[in-house]
Each structure stands twice: as C-alpha cells, then as structure tokens.
PDB file of N, CA and C in Angstrom:
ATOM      1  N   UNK A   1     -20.535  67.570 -51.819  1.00  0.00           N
ATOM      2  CA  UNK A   1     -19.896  66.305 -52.105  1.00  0.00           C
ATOM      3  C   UNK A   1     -19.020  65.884 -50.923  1.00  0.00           C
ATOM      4  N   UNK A   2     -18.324  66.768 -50.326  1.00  0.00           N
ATOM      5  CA  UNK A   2     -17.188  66.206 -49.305  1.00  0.00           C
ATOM      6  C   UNK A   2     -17.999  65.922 -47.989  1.00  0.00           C
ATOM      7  N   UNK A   3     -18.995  66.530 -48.036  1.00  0.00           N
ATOM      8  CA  UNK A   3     -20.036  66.652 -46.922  1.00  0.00           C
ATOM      9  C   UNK A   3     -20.969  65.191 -46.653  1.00  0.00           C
ATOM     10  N   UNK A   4     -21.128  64.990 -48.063  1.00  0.00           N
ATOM     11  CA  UNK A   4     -21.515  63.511 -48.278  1.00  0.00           C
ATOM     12  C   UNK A   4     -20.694  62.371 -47.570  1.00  0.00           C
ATOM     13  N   UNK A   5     -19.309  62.405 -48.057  1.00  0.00           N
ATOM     14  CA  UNK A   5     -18.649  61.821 -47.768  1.00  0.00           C
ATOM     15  C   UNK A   5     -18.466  62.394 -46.707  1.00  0.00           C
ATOM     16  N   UNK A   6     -18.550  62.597 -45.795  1.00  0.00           N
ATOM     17  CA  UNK A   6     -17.735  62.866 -44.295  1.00  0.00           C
ATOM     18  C   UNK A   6     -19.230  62.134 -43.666  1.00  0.00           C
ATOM     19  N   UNK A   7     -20.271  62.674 -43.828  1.00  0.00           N
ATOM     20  CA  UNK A   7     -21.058  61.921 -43.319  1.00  0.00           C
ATOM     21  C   UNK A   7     -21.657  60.250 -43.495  1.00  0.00           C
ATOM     22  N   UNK A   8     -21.389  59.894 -44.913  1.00  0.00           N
ATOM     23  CA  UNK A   8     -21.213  58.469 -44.994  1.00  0.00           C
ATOM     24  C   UNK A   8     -19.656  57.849 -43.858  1.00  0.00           C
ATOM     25  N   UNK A   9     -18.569  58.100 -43.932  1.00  0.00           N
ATOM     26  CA  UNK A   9     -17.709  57.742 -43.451  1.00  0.00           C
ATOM     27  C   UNK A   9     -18.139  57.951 -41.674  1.00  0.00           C
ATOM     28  N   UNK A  10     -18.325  58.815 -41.118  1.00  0.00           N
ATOM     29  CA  UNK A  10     -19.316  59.053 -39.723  1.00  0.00           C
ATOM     30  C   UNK A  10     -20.023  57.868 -39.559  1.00  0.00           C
ATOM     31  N   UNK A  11     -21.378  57.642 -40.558  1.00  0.00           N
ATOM     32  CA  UNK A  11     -22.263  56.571 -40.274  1.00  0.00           C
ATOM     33  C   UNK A  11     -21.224  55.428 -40.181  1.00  0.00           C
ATOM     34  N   UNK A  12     -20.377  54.992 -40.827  1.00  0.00           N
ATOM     35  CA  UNK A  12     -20.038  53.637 -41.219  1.00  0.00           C
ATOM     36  C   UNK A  12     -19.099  53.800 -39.886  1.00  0.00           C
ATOM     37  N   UNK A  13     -18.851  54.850 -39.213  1.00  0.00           N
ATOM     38  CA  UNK A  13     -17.728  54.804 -38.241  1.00  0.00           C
ATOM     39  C   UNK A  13     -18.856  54.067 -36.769  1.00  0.00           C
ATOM     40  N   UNK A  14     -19.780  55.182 -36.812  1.00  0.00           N
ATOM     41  CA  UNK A  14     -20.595  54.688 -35.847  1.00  0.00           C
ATOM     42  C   UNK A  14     -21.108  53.320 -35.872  1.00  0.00           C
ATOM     43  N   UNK A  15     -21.794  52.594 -37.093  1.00  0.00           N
ATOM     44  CA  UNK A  15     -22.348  51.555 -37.261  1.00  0.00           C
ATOM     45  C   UNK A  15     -21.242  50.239 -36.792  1.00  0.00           C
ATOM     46  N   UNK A  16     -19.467  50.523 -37.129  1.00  0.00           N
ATOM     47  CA  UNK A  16     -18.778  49.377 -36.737  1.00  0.00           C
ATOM     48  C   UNK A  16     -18.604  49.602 -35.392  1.00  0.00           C
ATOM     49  N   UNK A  17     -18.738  50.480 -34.812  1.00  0.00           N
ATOM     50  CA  UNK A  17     -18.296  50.328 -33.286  1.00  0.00           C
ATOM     51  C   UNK A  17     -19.430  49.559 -32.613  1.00  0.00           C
ATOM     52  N   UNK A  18     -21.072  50.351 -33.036  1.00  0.00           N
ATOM     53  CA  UNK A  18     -21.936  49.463 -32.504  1.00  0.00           C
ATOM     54  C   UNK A  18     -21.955  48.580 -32.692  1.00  0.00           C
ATOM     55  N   UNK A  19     -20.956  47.681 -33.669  1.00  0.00           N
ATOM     56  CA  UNK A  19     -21.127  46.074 -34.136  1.00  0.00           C
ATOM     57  C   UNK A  19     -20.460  45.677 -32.922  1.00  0.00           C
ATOM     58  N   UNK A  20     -19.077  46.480 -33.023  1.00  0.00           N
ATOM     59  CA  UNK A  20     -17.801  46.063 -32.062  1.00  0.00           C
ATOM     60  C   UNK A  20     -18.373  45.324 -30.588  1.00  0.00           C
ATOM     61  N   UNK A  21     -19.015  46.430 -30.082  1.00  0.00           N
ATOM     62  CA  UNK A  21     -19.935  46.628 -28.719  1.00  0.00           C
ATOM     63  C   UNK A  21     -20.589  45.386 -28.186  1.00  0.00           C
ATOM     64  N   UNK A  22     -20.718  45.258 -29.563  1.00  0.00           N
ATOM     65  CA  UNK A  22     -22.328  44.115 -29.182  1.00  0.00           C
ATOM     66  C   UNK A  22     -21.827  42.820 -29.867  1.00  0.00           C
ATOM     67  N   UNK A  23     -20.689  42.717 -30.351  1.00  0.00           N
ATOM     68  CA  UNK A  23     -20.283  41.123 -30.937  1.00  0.00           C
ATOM     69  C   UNK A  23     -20.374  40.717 -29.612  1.00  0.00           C
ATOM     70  N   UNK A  24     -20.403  39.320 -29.959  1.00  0.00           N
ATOM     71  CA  UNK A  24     -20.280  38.142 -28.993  1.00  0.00           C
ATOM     72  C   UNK A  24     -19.250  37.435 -29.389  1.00  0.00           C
ATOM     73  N   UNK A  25     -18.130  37.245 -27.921  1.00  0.00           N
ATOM     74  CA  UNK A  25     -17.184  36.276 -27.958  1.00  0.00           C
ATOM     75  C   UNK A  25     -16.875  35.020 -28.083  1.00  0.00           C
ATOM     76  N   UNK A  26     -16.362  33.985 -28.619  1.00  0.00           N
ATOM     77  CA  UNK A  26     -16.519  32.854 -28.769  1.00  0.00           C
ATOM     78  C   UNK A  26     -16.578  32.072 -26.998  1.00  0.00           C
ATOM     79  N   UNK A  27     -17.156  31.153 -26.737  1.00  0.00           N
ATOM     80  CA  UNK A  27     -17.349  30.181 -25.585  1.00  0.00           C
ATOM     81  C   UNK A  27     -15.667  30.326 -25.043  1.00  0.00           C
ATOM     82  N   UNK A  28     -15.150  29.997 -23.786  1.00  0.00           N
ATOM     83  CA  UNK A  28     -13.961  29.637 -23.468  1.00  0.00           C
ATOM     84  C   UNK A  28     -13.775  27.948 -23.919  1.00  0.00           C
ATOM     85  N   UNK A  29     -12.418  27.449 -24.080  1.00  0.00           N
ATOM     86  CA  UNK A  29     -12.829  25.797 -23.796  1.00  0.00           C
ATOM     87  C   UNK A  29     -12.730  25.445 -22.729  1.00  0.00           C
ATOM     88  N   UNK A  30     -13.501  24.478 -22.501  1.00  0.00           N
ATOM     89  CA  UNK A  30     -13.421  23.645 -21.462  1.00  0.00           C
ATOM     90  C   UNK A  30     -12.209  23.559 -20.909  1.00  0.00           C
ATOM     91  N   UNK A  31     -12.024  23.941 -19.320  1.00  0.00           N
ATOM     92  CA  UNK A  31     -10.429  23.004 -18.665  1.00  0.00           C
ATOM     93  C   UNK A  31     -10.356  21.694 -18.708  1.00  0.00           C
ATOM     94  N   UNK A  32      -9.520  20.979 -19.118  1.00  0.00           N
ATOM     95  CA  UNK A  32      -8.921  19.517 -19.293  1.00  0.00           C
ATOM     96  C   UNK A  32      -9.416  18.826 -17.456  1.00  0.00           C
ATOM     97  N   UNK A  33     -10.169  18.002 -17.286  1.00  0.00           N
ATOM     98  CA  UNK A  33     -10.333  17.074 -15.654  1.00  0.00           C
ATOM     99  C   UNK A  33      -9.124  17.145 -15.317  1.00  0.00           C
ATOM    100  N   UNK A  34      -9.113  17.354 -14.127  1.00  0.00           N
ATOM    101  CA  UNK A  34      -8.054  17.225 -13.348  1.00  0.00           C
ATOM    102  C   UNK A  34      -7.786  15.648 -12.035  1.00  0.00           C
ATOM    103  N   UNK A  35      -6.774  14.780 -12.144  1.00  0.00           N
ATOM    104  CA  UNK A  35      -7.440  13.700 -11.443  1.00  0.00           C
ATOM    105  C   UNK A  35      -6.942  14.107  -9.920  1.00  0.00           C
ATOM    106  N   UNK A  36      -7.470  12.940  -9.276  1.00  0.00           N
ATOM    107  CA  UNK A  36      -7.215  13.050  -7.863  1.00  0.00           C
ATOM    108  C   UNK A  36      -5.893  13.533  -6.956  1.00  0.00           C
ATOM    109  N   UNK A  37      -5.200  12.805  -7.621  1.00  0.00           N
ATOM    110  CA  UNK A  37      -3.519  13.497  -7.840  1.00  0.00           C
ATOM    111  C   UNK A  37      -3.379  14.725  -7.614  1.00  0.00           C
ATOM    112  N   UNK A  38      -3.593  15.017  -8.676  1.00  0.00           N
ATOM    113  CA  UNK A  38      -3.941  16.512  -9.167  1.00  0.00           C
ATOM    114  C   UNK A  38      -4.575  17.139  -8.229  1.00  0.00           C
ATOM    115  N   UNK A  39      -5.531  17.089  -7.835  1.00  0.00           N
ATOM    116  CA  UNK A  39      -6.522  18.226  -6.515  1.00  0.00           C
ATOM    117  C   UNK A  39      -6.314  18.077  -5.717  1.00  0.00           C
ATOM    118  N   UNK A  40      -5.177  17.004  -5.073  1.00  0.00           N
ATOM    119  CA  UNK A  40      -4.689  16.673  -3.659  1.00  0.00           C
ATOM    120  C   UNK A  40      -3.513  17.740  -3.398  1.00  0.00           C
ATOM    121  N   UNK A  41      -2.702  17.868  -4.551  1.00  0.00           N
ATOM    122  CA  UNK A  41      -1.497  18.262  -4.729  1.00  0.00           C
ATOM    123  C   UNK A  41      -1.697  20.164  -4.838  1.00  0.00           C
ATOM    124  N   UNK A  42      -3.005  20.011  -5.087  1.00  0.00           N
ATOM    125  CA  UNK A  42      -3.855  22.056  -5.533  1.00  0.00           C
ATOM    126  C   UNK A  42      -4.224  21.944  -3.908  1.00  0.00           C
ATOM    127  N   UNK A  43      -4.735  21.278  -3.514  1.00  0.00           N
ATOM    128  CA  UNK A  43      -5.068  21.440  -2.334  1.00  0.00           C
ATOM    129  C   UNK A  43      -4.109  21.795  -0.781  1.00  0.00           C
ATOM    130  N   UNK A  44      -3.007  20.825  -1.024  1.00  0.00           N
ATOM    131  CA  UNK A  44      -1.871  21.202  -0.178  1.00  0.00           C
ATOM    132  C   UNK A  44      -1.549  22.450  -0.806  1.00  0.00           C
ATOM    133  N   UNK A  45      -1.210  22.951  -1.719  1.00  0.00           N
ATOM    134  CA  UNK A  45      -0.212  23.976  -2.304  1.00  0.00           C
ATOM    135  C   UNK A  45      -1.323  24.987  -1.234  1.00  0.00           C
ATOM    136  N   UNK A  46      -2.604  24.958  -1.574  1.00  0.00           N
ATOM    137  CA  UNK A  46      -3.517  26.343  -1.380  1.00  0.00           C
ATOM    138  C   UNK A  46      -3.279  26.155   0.333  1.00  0.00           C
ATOM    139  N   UNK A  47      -3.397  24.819   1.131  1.00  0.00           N
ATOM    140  CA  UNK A  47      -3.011  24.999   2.886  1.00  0.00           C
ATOM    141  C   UNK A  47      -1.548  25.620   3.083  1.00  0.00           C
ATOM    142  N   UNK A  48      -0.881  24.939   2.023  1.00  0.00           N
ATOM    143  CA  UNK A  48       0.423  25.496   2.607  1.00  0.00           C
ATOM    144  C   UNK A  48       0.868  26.889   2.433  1.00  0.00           C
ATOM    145  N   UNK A  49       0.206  27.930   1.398  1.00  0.00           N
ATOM    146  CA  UNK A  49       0.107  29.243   1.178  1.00  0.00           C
ATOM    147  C   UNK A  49      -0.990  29.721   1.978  1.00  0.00           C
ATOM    148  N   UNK A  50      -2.343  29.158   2.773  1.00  0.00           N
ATOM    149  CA  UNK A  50      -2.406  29.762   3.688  1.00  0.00           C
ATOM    150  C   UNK A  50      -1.765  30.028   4.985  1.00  0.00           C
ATOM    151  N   UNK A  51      -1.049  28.514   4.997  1.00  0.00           N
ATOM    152  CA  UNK A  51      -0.636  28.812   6.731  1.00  0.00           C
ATOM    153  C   UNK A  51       0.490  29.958   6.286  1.00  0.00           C
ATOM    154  N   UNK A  52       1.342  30.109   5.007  1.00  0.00           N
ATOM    155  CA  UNK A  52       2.310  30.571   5.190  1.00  0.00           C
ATOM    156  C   UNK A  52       1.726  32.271   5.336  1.00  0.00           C
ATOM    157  N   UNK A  53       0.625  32.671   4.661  1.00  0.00           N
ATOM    158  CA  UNK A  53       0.409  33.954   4.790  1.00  0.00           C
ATOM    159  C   UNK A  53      -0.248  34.386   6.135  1.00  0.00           C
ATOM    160  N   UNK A  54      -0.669  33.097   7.172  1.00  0.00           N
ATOM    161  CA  UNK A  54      -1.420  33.197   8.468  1.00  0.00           C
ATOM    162  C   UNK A  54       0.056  33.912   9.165  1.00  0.00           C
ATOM    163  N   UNK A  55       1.019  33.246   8.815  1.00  0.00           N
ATOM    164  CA  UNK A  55       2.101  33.076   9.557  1.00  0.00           C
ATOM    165  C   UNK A  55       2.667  34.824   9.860  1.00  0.00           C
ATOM    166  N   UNK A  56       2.634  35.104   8.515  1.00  0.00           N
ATOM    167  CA  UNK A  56       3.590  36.287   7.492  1.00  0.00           C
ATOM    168  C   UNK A  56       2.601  37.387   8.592  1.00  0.00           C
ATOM    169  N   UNK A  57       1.189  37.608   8.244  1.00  0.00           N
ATOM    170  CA  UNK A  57       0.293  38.133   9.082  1.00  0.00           C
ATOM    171  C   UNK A  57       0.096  38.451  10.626  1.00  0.00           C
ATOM    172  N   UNK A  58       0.747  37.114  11.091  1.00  0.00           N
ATOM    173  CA  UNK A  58       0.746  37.395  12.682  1.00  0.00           C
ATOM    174  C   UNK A  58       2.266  38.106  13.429  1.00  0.00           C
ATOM    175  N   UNK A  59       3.433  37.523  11.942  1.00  0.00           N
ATOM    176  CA  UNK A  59       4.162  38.097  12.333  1.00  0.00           C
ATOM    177  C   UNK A  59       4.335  39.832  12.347  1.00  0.00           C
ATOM    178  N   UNK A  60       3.496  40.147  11.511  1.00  0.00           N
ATOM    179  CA  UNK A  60       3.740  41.820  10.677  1.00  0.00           C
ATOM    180  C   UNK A  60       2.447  42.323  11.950  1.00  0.00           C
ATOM    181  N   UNK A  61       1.411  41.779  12.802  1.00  0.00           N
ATOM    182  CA  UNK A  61       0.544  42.260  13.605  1.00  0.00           C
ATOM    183  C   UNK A  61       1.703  42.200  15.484  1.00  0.00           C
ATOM    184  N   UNK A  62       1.879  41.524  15.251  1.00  0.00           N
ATOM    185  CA  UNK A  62       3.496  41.280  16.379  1.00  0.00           C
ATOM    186  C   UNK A  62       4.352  42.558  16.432  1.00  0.00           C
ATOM    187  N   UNK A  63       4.974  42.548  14.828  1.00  0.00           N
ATOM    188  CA  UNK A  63       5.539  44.219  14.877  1.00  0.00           C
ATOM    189  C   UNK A  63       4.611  45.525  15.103  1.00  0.00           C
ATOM    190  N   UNK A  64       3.272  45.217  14.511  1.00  0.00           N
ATOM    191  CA  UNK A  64       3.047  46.568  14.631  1.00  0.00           C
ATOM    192  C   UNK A  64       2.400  47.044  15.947  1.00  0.00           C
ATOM    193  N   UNK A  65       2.035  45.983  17.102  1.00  0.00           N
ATOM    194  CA  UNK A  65       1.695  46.073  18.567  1.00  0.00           C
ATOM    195  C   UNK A  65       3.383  46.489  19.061  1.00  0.00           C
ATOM    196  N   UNK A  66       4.224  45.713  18.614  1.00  0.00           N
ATOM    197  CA  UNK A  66       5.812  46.208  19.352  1.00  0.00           C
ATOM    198  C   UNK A  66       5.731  48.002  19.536  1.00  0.00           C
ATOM    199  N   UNK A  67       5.515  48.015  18.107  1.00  0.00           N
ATOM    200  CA  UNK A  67       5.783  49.683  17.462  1.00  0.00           C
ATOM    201  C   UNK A  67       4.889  50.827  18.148  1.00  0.00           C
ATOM    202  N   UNK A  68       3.579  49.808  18.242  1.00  0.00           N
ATOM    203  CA  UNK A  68       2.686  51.098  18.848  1.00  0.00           C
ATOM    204  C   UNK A  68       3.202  51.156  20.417  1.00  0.00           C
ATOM    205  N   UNK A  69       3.555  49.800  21.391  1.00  0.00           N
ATOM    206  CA  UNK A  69       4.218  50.029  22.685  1.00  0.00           C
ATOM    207  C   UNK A  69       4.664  50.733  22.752  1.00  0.00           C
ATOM    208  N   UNK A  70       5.850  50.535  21.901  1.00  0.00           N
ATOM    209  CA  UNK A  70       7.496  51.678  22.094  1.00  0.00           C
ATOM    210  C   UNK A  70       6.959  53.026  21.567  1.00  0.00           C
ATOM    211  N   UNK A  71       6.186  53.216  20.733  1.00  0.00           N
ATOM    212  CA  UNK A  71       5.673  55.131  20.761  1.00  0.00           C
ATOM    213  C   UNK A  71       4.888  55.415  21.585  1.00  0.00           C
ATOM    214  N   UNK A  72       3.967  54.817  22.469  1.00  0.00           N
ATOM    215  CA  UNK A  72       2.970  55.185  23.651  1.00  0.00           C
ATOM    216  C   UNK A  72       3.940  55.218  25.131  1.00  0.00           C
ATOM    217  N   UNK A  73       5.189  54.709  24.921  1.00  0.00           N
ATOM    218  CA  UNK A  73       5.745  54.298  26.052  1.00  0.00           C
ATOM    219  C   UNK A  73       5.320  53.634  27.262  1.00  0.00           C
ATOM    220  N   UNK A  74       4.683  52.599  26.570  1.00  0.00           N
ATOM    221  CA  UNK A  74       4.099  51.473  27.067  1.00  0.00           C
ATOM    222  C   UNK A  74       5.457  50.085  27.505  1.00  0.00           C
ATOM    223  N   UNK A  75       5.869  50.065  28.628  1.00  0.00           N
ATOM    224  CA  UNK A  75       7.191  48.742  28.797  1.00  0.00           C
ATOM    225  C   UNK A  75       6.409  48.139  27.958  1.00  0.00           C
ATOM    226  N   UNK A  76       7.518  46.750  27.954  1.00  0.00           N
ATOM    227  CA  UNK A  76       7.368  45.560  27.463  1.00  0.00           C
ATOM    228  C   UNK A  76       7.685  44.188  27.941  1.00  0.00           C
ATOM    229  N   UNK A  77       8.243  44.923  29.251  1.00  0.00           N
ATOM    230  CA  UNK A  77       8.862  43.654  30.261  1.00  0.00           C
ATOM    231  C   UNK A  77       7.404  43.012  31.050  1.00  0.00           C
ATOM    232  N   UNK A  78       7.964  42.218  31.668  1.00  0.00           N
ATOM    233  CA  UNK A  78       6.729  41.128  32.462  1.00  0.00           C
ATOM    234  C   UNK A  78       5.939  42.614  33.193  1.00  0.00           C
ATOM    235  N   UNK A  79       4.441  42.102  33.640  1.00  0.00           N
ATOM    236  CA  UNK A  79       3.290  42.869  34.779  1.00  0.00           C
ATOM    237  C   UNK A  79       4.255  43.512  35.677  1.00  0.00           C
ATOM    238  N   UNK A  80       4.152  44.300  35.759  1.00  0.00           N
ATOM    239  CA  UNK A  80       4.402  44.976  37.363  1.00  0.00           C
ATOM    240  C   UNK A  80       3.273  44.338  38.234  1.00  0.00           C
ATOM    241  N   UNK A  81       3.383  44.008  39.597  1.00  0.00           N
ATOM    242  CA  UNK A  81       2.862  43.946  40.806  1.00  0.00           C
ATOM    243  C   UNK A  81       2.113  45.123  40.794  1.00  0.00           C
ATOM    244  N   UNK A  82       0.497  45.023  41.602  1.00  0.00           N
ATOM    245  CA  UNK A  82      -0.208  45.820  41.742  1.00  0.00           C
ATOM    246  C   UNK A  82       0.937  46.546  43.151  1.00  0.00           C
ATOM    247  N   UNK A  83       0.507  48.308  43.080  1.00  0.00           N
ATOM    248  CA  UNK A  83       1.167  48.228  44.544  1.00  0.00           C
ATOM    249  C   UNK A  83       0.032  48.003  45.937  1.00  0.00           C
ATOM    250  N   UNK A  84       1.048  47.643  46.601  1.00  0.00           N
ATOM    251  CA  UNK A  84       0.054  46.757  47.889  1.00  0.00           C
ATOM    252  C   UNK A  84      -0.682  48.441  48.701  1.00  0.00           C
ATOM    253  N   UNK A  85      -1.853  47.977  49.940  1.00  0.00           N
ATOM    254  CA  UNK A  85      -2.537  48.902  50.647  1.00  0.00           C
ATOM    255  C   UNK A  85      -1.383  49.709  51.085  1.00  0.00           C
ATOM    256  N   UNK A  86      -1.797  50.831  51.101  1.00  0.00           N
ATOM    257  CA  UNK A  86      -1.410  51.343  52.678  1.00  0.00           C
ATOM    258  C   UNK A  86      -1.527  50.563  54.094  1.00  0.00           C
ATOM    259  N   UNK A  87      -0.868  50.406  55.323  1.00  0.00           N
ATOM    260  CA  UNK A  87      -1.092  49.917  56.563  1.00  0.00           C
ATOM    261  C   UNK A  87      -2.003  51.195  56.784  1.00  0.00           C
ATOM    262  N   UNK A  88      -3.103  50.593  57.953  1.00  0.00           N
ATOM    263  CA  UNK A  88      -3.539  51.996  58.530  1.00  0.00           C
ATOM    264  C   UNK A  88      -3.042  52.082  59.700  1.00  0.00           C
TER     265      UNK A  88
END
C-alpha cells in the first residue's frame, strides 16, 4: 500500500515537471512606437555614452603604456638624438 502510494506520488511528481518543462510562455507585448523625438534623443544618449566610454578607454590605455614605461625603465622625456659618427 505505501509502495503504491510512493510510486503514484513519483509519477505525478515526474509528469508535472515534464508539464513545467515544456509549457509555453505567454507572447511578450508589444513596445509602445516610439516617435522621432524619441529616437533622436536614444540616439544622442547612445553617441554620447560612446564617446564617453572611447574617452574613459584611451584614458585607462594612456595609464597602462605610462606603467609599463616606468617598470621597463623606459624614459619618458622627448627622443634622444641619435649619437653622431665617429670622425675617422
């Protein structure tokens, strides 16, 4: 008898998960149009968060050429002059 029941309760355990698994979600709704306004204003926002992360980027590639100089002991001041011939 308990055996019964443990195995009915099993099936019915297995059978809702495979329901679970395999339901289908309802559609999303539709996003509301957006007018011209609107995509001009998405559009600056998205240039102006790129330039700002172009910016953020060149600055953090700036430090990390500084950093690798100063541990290679590489100067940082202007070219040195090649040195000139020997006279013969």
């Amino acid at each position: 008898m308990m055996k019964a029941i443990l195995a009915a309760l099993a099936a019915g355990l297995m059978i809702g998960s495979f329901a679970a698994v395999h339901a289908k979600l309802p559609p999303a709704p539709p996003a509301p149009a957006k007018s011209d306004a609107e995509k001009k204003a998405d559009a600056d926002k998205a240039a102006a968060a790129k330039a700002k992360e172009a910016e953020v980027n060149g600055k953090a590639q700036d430090r990390a050429v500084a950093n690798w100089k100063k541990n290679k002991g590489i100067a940082m001041g202007p070219a040195k002059a090649a040195p000139k011939a020997a006279k013969k």
